[in-house]
Each structure stands twice: as C-alpha cells, then as structure tokens.
N, C-alpha and C. Protein backbone atom coordinates (compact mmCIF):
# COMPACT_ATOMS: atom_id res chain seq x y z
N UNK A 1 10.35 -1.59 -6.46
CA UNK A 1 9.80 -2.53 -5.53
C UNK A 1 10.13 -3.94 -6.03
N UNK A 2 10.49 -4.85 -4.98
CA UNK A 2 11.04 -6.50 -5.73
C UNK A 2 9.57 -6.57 -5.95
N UNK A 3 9.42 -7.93 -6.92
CA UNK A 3 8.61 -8.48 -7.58
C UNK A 3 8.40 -9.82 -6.43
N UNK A 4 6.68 -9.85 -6.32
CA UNK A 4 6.06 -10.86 -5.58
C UNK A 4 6.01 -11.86 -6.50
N UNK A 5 5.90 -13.13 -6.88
CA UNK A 5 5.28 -14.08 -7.94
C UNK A 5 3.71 -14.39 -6.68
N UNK A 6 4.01 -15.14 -6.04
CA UNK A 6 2.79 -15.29 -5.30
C UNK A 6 3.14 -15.27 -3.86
N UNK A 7 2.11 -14.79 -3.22
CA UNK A 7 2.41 -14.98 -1.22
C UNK A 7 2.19 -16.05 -0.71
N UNK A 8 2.42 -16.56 -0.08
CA UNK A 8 2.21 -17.40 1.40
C UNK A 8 1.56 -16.97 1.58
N UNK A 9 0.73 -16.20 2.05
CA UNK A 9 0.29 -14.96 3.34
C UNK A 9 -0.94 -15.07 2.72
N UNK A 10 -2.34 -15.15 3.23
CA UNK A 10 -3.63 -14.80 2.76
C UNK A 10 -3.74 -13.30 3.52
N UNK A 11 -3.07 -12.72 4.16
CA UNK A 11 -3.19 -11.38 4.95
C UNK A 11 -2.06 -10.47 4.15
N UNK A 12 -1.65 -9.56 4.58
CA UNK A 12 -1.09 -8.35 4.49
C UNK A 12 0.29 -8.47 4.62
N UNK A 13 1.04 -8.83 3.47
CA UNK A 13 2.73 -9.03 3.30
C UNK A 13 3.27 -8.08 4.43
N UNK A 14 2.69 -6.53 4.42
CA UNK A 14 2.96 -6.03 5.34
C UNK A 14 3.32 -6.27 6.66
N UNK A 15 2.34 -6.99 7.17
CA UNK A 15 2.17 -7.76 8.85
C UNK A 15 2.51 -8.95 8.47
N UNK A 16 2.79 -9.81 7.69
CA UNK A 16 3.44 -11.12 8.38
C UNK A 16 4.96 -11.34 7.72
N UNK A 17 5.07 -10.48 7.06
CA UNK A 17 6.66 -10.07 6.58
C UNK A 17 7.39 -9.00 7.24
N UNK A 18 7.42 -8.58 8.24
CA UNK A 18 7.54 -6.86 8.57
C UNK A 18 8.78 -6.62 8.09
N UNK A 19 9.97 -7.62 7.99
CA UNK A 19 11.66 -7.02 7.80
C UNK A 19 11.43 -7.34 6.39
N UNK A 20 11.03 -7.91 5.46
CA UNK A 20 11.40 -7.84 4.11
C UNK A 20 11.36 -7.02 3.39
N UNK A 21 12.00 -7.15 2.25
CA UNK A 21 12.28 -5.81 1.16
C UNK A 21 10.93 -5.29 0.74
N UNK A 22 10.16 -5.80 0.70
CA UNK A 22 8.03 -5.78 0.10
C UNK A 22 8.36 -4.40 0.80
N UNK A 23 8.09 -4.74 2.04
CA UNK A 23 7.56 -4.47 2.77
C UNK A 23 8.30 -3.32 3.44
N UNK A 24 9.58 -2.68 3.42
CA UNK A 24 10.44 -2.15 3.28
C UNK A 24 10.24 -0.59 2.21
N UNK A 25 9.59 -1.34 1.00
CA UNK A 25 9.61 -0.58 -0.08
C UNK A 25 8.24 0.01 0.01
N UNK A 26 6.77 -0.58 0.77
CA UNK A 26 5.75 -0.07 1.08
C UNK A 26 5.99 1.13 2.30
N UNK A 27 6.62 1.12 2.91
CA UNK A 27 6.98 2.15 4.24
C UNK A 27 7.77 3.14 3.11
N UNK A 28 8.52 3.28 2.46
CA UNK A 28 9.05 4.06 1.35
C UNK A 28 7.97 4.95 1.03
N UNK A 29 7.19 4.26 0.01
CA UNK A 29 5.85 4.32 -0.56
C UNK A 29 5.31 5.45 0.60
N UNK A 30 5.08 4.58 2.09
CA UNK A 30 3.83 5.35 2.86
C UNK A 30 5.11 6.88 3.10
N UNK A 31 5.81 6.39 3.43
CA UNK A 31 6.97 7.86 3.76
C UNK A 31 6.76 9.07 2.80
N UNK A 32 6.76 8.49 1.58
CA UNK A 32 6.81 9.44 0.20
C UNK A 32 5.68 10.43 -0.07
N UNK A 33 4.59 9.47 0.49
CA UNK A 33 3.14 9.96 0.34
C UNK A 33 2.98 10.83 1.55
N UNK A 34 3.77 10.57 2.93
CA UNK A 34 3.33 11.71 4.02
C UNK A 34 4.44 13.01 3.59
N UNK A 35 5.19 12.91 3.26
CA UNK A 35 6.37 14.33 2.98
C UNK A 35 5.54 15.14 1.72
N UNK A 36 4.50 14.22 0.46
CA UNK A 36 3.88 14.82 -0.40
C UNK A 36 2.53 16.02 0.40
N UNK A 37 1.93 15.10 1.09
CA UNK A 37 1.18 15.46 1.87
C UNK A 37 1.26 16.72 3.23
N UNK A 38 2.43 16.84 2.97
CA UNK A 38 3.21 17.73 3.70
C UNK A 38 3.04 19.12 3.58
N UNK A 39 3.82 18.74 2.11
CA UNK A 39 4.17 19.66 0.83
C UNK A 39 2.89 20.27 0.17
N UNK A 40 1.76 19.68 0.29
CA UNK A 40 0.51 19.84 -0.72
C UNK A 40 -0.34 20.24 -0.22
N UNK A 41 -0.34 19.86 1.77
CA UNK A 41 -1.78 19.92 1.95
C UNK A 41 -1.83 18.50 2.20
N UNK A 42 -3.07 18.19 3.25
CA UNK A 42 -3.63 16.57 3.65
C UNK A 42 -3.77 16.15 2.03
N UNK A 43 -3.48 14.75 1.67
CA UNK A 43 -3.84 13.98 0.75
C UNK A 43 -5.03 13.71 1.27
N UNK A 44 -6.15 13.59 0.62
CA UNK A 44 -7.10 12.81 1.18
C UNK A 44 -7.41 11.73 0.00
N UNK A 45 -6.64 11.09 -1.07
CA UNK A 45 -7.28 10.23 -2.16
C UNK A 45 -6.23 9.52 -2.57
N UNK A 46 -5.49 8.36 -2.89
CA UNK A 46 -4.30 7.66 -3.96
C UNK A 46 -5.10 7.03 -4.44
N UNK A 47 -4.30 7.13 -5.71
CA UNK A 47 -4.98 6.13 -6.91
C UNK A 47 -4.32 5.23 -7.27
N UNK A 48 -3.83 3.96 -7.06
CA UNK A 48 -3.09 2.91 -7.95
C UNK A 48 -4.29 2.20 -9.11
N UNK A 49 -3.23 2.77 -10.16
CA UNK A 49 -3.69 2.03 -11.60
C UNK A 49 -3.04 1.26 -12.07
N UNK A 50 -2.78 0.61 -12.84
CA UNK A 50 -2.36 -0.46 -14.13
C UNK A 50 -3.26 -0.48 -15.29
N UNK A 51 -2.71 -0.92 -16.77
CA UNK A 51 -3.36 -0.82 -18.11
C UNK A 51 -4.23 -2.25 -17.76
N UNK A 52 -3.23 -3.63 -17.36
CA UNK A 52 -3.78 -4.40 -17.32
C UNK A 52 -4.54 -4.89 -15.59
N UNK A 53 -5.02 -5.83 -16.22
CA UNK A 53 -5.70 -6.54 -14.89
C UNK A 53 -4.47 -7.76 -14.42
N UNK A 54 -4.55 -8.18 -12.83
CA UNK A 54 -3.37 -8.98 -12.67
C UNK A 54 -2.05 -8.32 -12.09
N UNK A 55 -2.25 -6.95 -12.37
CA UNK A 55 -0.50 -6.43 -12.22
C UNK A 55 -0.61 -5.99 -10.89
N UNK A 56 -0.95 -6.31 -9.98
CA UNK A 56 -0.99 -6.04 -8.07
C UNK A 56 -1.47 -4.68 -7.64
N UNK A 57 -2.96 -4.33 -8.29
CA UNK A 57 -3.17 -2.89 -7.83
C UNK A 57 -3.82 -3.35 -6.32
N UNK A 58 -4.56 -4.43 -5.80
CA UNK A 58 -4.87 -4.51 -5.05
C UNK A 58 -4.24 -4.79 -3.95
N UNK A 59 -2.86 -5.72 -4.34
CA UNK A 59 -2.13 -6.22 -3.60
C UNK A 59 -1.17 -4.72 -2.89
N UNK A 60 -0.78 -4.04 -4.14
CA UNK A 60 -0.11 -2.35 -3.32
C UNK A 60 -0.87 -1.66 -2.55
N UNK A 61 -1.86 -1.66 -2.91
CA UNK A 61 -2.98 -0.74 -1.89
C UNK A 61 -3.66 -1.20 -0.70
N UNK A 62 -4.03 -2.51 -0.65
CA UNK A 62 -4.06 -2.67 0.57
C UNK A 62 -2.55 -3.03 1.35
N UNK A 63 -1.60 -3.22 1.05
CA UNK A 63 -0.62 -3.00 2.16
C UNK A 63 0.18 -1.64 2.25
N UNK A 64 -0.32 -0.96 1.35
CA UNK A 64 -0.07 0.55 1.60
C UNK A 64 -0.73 1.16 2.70
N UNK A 65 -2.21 0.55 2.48
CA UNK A 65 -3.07 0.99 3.38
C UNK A 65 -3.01 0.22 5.14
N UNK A 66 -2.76 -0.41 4.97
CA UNK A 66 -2.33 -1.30 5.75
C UNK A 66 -1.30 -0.87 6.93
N UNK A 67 -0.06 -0.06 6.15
CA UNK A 67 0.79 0.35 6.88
C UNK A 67 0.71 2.21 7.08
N UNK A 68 -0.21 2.54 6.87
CA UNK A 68 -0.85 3.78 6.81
C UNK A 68 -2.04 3.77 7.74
N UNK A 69 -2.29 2.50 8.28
CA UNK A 69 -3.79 2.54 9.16
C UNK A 69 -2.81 2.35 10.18
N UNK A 70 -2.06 1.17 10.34
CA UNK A 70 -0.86 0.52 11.43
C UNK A 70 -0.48 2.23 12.32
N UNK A 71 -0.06 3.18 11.17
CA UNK A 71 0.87 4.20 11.89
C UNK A 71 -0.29 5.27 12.67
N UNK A 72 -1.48 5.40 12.08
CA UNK A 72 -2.83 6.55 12.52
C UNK A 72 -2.85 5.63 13.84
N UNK A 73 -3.37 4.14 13.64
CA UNK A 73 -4.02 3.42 14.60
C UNK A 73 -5.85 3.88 14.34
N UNK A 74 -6.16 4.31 13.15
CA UNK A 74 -6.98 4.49 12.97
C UNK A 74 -7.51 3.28 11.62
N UNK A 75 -9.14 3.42 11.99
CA UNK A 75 -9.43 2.31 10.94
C UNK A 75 -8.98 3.05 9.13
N UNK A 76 -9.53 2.30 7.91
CA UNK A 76 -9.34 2.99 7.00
C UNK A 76 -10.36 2.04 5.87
N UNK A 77 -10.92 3.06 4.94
CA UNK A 77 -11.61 2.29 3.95
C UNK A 77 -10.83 1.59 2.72
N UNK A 78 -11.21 0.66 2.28
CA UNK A 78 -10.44 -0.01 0.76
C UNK A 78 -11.77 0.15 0.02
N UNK A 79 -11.91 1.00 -1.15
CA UNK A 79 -12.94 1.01 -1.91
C UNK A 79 -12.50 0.58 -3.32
N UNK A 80 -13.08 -0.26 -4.12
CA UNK A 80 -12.51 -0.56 -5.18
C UNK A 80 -13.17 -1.08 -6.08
N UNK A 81 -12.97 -0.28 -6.87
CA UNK A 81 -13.83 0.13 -8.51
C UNK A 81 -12.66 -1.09 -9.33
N UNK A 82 -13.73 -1.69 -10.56
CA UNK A 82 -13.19 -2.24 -11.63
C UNK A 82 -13.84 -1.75 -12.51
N UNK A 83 -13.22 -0.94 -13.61
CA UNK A 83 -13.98 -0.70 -14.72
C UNK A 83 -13.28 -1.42 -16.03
C-alpha cells in the first residue's frame, strides 16, 4: 500500500480520493477479504494491529470499512479498543 504522510481529507481517503492508488489498494484489501470469506465461511471480525501507536490502524480500518459498507449499502460498526 503507498504511504500516506498526512490527508487533506478530514473524511474517508476512500470517498474523496476514489481513483488513487490508497484507495485502489483498500478495494484490493476489501476484494481479498471477500474471496477469504468465501473460502472460510462469512468473516464476521478483522483485526488491524500495529506494535506501535501512530502507524494508521485507524486510518486502514475505517476506509476498509468504509468501502465494505459503500458495497453492502449497509450501515457498519467501528469499535475501537486501545490497550
């Protein structure tokens, strides 16, 4: 996935970037996860981690989620634990 330094965007790189590579590489992402889901059985859970704090777990997941709610047309929860 290219590297963000910072957005423009207070919203969802997803929706106000739609042709860029981000965003390109998140539809990858959501693609990868429905053929897993395929293969496995409904996913019903992803986990994005990092060791550190800072490294875009929030920023991947909500435009993962983002473009995963876009395709249902259904709403979706962001729940998010810091431990």
């Amino acid at each position: 996935m290219p590297h963000v330094r910072e957005s423009k965007y207070d919203g969802l790189v997803v929706n106000d970037q739609p042709k860029s590579q981000v965003t390109e590489s998140f539809r990858t992402i959501r693609t990868n996860l429905n053929y897993l889901g395929k293969q496995n059985g409904k996913a019903k859970k992803i986990i994005v981690s990092s060791y550190l704090p800072g490294e875009g777990k929030t920023f991947c997941s909500t435009n993962i989620a983002g473009l995963i709610a876009k395709r249902r047309q259904k709403g979706f929860d962001n729940r998010f634990r810091f431990t």
